[in-house]
N, C-alpha and C. Protein backbone atom coordinates (compact mmCIF):
# COMPACT_ATOMS: atom_id res chain seq x y z
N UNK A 1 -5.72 14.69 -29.37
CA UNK A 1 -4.48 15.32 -28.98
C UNK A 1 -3.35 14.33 -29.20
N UNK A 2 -2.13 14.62 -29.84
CA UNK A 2 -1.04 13.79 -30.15
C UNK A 2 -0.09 13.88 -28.67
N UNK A 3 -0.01 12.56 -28.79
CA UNK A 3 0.91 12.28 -27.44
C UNK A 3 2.05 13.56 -27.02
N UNK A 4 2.69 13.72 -28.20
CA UNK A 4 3.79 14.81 -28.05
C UNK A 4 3.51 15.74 -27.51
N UNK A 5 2.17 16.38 -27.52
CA UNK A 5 1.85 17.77 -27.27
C UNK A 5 1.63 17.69 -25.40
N UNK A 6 1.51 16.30 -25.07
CA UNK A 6 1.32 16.20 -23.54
C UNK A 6 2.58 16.50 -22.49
N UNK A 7 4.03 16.47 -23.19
CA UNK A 7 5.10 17.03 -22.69
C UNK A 7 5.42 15.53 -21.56
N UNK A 8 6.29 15.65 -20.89
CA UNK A 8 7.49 14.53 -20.41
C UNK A 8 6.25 14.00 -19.47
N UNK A 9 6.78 13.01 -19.07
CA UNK A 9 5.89 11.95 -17.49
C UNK A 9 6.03 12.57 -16.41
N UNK A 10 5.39 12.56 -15.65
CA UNK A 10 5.78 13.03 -14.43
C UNK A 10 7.22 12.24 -13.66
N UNK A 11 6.60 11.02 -13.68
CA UNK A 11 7.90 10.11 -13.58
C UNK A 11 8.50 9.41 -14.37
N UNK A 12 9.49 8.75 -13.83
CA UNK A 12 9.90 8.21 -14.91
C UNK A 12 10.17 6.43 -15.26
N UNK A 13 9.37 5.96 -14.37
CA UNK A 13 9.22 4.61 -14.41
C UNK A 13 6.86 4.75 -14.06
N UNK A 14 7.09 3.54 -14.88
CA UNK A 14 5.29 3.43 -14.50
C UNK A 14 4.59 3.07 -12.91
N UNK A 15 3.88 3.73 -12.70
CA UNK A 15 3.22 4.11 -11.57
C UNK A 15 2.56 2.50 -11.11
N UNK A 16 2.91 1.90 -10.44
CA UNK A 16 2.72 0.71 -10.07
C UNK A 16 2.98 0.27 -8.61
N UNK A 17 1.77 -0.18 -8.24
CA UNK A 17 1.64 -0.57 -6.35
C UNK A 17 3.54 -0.87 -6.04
N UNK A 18 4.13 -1.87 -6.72
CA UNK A 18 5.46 -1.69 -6.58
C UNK A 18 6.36 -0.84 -6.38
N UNK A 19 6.21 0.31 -7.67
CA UNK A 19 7.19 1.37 -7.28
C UNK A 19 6.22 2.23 -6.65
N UNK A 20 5.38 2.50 -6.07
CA UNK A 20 5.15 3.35 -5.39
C UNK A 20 5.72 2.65 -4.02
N UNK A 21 5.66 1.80 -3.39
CA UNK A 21 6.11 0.80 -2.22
C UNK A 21 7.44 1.07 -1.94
N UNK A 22 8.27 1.19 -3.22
CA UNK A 22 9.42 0.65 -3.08
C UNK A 22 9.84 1.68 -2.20
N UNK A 23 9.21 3.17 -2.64
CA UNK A 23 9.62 4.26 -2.50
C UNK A 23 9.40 4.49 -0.67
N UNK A 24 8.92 3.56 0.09
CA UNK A 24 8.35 4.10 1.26
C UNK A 24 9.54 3.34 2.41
N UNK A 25 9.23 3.97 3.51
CA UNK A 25 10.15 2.80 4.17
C UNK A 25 9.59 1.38 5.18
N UNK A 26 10.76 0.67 5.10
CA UNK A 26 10.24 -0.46 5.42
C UNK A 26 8.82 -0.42 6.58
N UNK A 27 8.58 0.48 7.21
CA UNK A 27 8.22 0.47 8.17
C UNK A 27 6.38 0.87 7.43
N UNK A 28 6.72 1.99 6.81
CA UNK A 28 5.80 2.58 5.69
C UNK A 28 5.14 1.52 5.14
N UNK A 29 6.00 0.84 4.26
CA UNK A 29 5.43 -0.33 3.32
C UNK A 29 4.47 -1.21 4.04
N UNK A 30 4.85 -1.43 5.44
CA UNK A 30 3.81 -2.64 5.91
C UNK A 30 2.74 -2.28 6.06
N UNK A 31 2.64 -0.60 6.41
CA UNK A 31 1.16 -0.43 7.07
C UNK A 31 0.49 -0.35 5.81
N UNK A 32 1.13 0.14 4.68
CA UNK A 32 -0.10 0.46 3.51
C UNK A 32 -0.20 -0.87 3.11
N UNK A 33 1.04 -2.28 3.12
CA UNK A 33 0.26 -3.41 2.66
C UNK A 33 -0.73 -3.41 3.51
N UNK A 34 -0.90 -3.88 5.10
CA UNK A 34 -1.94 -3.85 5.85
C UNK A 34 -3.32 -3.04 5.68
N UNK A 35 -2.97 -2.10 5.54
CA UNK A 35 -4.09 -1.01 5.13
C UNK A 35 -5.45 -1.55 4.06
N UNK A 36 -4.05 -2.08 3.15
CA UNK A 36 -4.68 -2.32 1.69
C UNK A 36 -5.58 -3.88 1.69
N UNK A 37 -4.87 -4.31 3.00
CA UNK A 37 -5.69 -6.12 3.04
C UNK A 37 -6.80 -5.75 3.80
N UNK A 38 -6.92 -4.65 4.55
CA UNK A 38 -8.19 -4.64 5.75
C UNK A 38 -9.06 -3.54 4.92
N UNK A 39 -8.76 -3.28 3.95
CA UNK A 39 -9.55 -2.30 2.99
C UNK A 39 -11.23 -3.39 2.60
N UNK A 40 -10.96 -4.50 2.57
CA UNK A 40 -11.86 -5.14 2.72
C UNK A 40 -12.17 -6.42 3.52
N UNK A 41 -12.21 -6.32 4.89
CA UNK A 41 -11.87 -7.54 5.97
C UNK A 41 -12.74 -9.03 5.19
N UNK A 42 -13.70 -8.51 4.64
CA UNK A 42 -14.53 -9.81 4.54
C UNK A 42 -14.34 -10.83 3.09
N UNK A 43 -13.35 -9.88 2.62
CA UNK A 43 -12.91 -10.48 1.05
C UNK A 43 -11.63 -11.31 1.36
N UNK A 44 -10.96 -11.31 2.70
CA UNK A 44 -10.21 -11.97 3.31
C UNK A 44 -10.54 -13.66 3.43
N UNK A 45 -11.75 -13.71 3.84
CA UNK A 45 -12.33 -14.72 4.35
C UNK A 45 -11.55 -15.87 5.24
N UNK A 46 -11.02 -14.77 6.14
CA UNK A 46 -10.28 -15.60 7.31
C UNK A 46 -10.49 -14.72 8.72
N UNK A 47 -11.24 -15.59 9.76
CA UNK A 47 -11.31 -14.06 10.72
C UNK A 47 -10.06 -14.37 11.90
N UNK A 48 -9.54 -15.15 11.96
CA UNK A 48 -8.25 -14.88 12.60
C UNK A 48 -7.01 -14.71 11.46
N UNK A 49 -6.93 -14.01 10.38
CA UNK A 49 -6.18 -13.42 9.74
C UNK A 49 -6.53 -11.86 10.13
N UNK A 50 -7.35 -11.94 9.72
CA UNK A 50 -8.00 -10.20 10.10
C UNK A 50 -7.81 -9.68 11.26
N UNK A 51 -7.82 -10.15 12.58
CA UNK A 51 -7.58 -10.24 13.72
C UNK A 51 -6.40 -10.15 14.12
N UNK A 52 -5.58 -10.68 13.11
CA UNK A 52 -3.80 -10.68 13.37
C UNK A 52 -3.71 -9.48 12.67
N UNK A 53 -4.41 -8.82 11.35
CA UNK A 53 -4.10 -7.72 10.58
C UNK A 53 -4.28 -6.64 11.44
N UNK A 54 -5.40 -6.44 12.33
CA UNK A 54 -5.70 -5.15 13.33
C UNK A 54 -4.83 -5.41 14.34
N UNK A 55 -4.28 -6.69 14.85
CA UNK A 55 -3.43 -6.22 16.03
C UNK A 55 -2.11 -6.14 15.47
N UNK A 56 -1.80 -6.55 14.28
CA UNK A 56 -0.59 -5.83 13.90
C UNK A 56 -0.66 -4.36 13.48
N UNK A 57 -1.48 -3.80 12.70
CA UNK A 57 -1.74 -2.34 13.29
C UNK A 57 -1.89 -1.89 13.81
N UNK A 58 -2.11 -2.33 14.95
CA UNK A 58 -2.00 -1.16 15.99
C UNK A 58 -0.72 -1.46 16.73
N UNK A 59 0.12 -2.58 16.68
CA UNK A 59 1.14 -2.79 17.06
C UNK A 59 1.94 -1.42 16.06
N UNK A 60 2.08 -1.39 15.30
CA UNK A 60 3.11 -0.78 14.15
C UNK A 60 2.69 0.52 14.79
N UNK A 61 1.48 1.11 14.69
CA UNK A 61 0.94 2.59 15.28
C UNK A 61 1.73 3.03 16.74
N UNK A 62 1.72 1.90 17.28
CA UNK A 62 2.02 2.25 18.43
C UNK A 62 3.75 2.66 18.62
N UNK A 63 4.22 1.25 17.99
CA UNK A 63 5.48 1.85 17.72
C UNK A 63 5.97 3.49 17.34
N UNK A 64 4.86 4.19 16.34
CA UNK A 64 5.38 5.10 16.02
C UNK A 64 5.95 6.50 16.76
């Protein structure tokens, strides 16, 4: 299939952890960075990092 026949982008800048971020608000942005670091606690290899990552989520949650 020729590119042309696929019709316009959905968007219009490339789909990248960045601009998807940019798009959220500040408040937004932290939990999905957070989200995205405790997506695997042990690839961290720090357990009082991880420990600060869950009680800052639930700090932010709570706020909401």
């Amino acid at each position: 299939m020729d590119k042309s026949e696929l019709g316009a982008p959905a968007v219009n800048e490339p789909v990248t952890v960045e601009a998807m971020i940019s798009h959220l608000s500040p408040k937004a942005a932290r939990m999905a960075a957070i989200e995205v670091l405790l997506a695997d606690p042990a690839a961290l290899g720090d357990d009082t990092l991880e420990s600060g990552l869950y009680i800052l989520r639930e700090k932010l949650r709570a706020a909401q």
